[in-house]
PDB file of N, CA and C in Angstrom:
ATOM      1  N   UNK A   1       0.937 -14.132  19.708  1.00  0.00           N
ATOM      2  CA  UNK A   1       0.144 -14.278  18.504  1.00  0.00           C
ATOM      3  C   UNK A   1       1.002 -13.900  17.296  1.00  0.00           C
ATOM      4  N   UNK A   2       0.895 -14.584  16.234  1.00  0.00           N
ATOM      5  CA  UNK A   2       1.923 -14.674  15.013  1.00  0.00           C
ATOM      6  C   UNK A   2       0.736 -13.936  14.500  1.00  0.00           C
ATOM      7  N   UNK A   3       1.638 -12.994  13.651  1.00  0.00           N
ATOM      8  CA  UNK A   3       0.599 -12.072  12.808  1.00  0.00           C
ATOM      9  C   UNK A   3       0.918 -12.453  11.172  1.00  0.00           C
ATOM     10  N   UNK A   4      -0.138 -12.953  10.567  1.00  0.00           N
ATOM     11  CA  UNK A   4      -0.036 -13.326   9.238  1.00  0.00           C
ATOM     12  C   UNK A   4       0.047 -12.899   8.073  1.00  0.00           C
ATOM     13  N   UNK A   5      -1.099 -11.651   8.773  1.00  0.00           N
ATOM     14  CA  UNK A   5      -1.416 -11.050   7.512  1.00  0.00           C
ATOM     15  C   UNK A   5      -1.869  -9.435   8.103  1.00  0.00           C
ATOM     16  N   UNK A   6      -1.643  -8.268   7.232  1.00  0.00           N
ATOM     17  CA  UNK A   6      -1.877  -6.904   7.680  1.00  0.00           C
ATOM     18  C   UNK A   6      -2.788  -6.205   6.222  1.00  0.00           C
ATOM     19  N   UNK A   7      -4.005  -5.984   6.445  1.00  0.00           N
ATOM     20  CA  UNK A   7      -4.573  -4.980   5.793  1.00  0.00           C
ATOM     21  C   UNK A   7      -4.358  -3.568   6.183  1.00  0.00           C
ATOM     22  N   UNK A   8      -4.171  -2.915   4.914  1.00  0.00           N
ATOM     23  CA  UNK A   8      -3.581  -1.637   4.960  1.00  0.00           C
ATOM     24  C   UNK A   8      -4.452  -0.650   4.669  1.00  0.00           C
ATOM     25  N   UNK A   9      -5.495   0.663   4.859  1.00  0.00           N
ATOM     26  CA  UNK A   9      -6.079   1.075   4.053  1.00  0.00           C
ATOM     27  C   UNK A   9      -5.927   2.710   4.241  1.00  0.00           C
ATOM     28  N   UNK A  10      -5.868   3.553   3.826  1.00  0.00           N
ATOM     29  CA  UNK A  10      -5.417   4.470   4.675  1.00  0.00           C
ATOM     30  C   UNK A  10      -5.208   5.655   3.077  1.00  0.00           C
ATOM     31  N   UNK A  11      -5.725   6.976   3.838  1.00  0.00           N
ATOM     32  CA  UNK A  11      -5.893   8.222   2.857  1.00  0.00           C
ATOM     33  C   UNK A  11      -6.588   7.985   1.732  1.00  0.00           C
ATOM     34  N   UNK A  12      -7.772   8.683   2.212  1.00  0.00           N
ATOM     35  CA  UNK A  12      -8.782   9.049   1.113  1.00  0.00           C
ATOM     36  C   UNK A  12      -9.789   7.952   0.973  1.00  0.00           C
ATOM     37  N   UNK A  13      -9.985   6.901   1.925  1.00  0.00           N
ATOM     38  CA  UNK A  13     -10.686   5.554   1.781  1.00  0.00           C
ATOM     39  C   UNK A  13     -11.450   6.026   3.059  1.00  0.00           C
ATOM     40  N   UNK A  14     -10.645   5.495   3.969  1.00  0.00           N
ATOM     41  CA  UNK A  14     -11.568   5.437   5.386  1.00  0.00           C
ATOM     42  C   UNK A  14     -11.437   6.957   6.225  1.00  0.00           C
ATOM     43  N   UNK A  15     -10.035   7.733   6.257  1.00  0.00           N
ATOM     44  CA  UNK A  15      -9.435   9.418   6.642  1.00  0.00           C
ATOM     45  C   UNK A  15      -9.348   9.671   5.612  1.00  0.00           C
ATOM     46  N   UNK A  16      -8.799  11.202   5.509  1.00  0.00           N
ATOM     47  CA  UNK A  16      -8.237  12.188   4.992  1.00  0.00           C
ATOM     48  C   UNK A  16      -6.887  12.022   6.186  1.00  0.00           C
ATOM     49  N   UNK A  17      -5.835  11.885   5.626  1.00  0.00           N
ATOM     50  CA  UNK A  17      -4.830  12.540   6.861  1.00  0.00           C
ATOM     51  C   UNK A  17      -3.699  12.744   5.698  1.00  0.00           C
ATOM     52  N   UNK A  18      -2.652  13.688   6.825  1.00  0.00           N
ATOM     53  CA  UNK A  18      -1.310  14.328   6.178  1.00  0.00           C
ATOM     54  C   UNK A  18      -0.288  14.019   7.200  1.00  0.00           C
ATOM     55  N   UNK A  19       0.089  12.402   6.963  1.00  0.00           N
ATOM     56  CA  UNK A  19       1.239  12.232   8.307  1.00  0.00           C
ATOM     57  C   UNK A  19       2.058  11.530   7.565  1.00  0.00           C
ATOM     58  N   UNK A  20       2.155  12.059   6.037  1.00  0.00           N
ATOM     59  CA  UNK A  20       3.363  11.680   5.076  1.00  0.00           C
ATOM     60  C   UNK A  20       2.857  10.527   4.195  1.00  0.00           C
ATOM     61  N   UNK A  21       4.187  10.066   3.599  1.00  0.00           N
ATOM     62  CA  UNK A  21       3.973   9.563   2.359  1.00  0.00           C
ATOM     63  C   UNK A  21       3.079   7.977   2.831  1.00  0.00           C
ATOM     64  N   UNK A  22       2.300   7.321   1.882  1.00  0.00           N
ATOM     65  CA  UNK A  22       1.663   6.017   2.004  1.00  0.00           C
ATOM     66  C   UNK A  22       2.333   4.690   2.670  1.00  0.00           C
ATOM     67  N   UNK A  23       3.598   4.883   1.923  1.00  0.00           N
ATOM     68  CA  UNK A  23       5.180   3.808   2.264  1.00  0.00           C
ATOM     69  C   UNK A  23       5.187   4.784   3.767  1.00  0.00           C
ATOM     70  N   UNK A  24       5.618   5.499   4.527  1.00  0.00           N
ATOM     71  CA  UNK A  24       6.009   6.161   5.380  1.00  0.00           C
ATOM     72  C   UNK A  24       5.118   5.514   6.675  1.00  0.00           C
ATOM     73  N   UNK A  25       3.636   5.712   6.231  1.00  0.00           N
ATOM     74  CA  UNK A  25       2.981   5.156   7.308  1.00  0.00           C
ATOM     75  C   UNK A  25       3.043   4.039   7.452  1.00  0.00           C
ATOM     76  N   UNK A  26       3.364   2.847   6.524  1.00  0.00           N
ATOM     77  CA  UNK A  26       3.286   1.455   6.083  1.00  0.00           C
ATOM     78  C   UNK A  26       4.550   1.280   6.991  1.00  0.00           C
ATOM     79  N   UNK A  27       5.644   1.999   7.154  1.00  0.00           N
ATOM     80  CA  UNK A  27       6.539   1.656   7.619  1.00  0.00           C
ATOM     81  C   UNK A  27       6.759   1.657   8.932  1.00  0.00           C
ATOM     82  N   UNK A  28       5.879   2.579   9.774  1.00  0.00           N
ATOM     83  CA  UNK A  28       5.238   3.016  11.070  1.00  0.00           C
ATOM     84  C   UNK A  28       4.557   1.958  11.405  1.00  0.00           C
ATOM     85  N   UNK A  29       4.111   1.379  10.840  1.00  0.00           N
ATOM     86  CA  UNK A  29       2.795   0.116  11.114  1.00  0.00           C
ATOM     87  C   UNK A  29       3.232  -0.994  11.231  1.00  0.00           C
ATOM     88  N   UNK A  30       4.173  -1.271  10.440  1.00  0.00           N
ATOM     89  CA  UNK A  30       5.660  -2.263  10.393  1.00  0.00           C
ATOM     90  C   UNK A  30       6.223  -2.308  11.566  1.00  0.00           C
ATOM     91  N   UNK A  31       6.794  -1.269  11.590  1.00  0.00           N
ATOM     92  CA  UNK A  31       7.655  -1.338  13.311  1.00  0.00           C
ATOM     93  C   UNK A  31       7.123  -1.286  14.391  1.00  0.00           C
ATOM     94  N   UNK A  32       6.006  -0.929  14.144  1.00  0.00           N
ATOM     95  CA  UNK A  32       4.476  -0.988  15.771  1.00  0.00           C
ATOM     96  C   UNK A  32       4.477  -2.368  15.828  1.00  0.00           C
ATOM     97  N   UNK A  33       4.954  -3.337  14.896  1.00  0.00           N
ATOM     98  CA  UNK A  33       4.648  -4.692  15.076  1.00  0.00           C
ATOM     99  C   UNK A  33       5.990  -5.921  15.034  1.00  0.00           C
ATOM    100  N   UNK A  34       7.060  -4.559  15.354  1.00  0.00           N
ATOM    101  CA  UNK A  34       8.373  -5.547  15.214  1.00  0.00           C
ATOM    102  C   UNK A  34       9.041  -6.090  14.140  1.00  0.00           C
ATOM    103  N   UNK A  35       8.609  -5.146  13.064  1.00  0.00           N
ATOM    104  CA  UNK A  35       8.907  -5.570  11.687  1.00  0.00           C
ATOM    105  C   UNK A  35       9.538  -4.867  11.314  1.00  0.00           C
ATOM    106  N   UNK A  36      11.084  -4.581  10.829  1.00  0.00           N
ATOM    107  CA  UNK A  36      11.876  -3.504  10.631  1.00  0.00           C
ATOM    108  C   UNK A  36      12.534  -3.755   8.980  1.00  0.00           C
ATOM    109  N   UNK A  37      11.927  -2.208   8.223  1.00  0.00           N
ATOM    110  CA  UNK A  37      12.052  -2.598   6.722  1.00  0.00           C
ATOM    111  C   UNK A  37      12.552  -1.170   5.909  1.00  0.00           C
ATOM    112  N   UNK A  38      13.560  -1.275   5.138  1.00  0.00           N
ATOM    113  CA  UNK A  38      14.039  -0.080   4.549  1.00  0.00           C
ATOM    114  C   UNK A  38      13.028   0.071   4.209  1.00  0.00           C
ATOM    115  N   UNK A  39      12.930   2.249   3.861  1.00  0.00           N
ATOM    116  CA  UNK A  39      11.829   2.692   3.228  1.00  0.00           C
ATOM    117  C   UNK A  39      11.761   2.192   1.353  1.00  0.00           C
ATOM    118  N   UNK A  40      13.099   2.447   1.286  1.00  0.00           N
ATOM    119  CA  UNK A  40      12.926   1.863  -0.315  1.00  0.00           C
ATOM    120  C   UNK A  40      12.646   0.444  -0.755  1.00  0.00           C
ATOM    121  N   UNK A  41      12.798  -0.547   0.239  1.00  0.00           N
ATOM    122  CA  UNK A  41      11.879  -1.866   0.093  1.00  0.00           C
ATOM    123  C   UNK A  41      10.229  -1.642   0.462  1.00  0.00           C
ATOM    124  N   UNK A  42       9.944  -0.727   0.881  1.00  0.00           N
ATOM    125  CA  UNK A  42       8.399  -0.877   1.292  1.00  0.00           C
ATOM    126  C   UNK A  42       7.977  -0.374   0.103  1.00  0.00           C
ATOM    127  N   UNK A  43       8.893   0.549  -1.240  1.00  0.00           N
ATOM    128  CA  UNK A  43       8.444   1.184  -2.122  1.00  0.00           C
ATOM    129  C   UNK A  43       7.999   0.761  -2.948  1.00  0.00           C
ATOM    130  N   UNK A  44       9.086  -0.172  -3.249  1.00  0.00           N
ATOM    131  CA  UNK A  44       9.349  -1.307  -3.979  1.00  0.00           C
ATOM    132  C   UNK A  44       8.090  -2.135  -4.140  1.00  0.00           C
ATOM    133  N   UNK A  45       7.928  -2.379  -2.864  1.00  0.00           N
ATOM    134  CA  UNK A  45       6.313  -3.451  -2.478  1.00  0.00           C
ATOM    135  C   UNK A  45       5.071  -3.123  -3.293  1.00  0.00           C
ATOM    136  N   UNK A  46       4.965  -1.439  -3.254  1.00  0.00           N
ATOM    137  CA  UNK A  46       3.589  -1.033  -3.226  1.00  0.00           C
ATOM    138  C   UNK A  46       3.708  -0.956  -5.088  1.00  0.00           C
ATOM    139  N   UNK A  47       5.096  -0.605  -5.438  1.00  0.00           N
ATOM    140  CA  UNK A  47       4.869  -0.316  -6.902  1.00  0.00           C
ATOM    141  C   UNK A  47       4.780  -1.872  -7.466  1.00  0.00           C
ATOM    142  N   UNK A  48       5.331  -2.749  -6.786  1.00  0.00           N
ATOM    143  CA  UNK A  48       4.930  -4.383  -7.509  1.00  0.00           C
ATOM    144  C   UNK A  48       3.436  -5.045  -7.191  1.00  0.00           C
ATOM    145  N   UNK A  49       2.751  -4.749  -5.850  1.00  0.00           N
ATOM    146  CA  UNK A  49       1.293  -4.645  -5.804  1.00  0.00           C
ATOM    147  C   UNK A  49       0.614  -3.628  -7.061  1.00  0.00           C
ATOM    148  N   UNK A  50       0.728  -2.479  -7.106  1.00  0.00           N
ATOM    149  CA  UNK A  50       0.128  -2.173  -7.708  1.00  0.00           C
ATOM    150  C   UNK A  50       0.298  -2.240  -9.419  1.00  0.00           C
ATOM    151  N   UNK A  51       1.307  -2.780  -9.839  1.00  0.00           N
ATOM    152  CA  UNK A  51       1.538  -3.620 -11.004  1.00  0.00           C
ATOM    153  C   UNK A  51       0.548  -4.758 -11.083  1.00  0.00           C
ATOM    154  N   UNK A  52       0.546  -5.625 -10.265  1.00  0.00           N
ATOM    155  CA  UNK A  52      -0.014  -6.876 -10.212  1.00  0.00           C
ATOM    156  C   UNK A  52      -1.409  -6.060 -10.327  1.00  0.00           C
ATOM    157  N   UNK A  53      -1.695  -5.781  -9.994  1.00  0.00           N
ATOM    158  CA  UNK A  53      -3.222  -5.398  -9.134  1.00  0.00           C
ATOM    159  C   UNK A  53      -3.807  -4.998 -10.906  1.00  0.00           C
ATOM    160  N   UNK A  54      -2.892  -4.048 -11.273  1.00  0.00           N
ATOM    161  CA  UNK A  54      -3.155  -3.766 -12.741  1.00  0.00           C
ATOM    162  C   UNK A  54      -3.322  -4.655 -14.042  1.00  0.00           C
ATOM    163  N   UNK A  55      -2.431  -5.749 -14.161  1.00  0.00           N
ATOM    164  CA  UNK A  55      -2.118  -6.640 -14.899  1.00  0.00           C
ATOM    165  C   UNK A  55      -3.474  -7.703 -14.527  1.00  0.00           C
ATOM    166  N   UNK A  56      -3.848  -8.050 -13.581  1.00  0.00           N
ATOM    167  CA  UNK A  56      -5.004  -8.535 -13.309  1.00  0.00           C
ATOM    168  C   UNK A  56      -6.188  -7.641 -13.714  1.00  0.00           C
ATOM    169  N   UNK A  57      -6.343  -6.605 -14.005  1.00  0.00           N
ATOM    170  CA  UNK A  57      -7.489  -6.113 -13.862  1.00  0.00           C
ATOM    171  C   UNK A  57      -8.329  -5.685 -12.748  1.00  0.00           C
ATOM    172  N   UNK A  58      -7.162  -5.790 -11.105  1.00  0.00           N
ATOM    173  CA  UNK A  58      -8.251  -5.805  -9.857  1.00  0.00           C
ATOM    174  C   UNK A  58      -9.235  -4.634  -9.568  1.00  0.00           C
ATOM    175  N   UNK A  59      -9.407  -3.523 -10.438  1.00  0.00           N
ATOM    176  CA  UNK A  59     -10.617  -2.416 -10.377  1.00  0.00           C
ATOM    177  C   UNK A  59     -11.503  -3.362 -10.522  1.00  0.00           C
ATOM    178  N   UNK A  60     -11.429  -3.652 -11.748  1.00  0.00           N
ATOM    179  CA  UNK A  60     -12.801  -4.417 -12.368  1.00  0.00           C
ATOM    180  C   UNK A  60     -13.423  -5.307 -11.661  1.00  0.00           C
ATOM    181  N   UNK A  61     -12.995  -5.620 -10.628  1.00  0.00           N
ATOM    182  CA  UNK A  61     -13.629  -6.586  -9.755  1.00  0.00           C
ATOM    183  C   UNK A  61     -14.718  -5.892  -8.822  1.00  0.00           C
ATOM    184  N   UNK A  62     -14.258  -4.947  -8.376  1.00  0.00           N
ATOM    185  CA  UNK A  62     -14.934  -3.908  -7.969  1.00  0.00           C
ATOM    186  C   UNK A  62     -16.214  -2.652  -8.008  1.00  0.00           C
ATOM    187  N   UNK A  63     -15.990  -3.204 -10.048  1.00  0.00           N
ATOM    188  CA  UNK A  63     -16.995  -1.808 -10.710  1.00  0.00           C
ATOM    189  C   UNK A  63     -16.529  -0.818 -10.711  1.00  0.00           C
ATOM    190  N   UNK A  64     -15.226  -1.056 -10.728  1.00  0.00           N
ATOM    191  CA  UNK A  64     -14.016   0.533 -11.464  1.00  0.00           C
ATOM    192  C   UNK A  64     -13.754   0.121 -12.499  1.00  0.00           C
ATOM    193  N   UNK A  65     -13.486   1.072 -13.222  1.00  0.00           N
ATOM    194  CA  UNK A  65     -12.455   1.222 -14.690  1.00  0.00           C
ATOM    195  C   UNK A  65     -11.534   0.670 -14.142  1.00  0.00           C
ATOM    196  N   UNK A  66     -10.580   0.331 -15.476  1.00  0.00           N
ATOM    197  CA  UNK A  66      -9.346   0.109 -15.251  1.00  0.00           C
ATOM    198  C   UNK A  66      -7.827   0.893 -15.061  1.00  0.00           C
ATOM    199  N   UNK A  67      -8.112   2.383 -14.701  1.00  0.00           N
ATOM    200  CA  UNK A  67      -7.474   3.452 -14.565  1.00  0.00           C
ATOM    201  C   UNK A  67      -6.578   3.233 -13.539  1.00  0.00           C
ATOM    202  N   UNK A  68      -5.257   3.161 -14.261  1.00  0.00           N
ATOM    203  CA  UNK A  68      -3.987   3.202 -13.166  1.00  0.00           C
ATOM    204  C   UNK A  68      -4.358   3.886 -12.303  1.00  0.00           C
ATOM    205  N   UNK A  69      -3.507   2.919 -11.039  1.00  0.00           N
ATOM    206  CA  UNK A  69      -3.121   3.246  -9.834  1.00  0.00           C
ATOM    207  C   UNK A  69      -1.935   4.440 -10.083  1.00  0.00           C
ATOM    208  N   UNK A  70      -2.618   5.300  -8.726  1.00  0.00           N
ATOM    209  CA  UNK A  70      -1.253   6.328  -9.012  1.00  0.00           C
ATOM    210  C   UNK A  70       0.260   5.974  -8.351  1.00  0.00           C
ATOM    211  N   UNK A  71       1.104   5.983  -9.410  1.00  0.00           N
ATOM    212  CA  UNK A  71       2.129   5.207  -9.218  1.00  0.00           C
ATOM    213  C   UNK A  71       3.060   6.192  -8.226  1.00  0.00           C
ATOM    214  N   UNK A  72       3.890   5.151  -7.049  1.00  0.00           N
ATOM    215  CA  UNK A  72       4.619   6.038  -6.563  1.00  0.00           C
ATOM    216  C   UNK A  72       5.974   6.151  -6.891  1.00  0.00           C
ATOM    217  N   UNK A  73       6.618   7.483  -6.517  1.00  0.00           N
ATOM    218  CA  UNK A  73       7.785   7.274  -6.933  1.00  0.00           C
ATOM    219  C   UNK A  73       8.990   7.038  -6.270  1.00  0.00           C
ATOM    220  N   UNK A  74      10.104   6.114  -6.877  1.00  0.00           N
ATOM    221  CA  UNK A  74      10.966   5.948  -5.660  1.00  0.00           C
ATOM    222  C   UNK A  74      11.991   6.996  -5.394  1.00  0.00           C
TER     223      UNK A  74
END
């Protein structure tokens, strides 16, 4: 089975957990599936999602403000 697509959701949504940084687990989840990716490209990812996500307005879709995402750092 070709995997297409991966929803991610994780700390403070569905758990509480402390098994490191957001990118860290993303990267764990990656390689559970044969997908092997520097940590500083996965960083990369989440700070250009969450750019986009901003520039769109994607709270507001939701019935959030438009209050930055907390940005991570590389």
């Amino acid at each position: 089975m070709i995997t297409k697509a991966l929803l991610f959701d994780m700390d403070g949504t569905l758990i509480e957990a402390d098994v490191g940084s957001s990118e860290e687990v993303f990267q764990r989840v990656l390689v559970s599936l044969g997908v092997s990716r520097p940590l500083d490209d996965i960083k990369k990812a989440f700070l250009n999602a969450e750019k986009e996500a901003e520039d769109i307005n994607l709270l507001s879709l939701f019935g959030k403000n438009n209050k930055p995402f907390p940005h991570h750092k590389l």
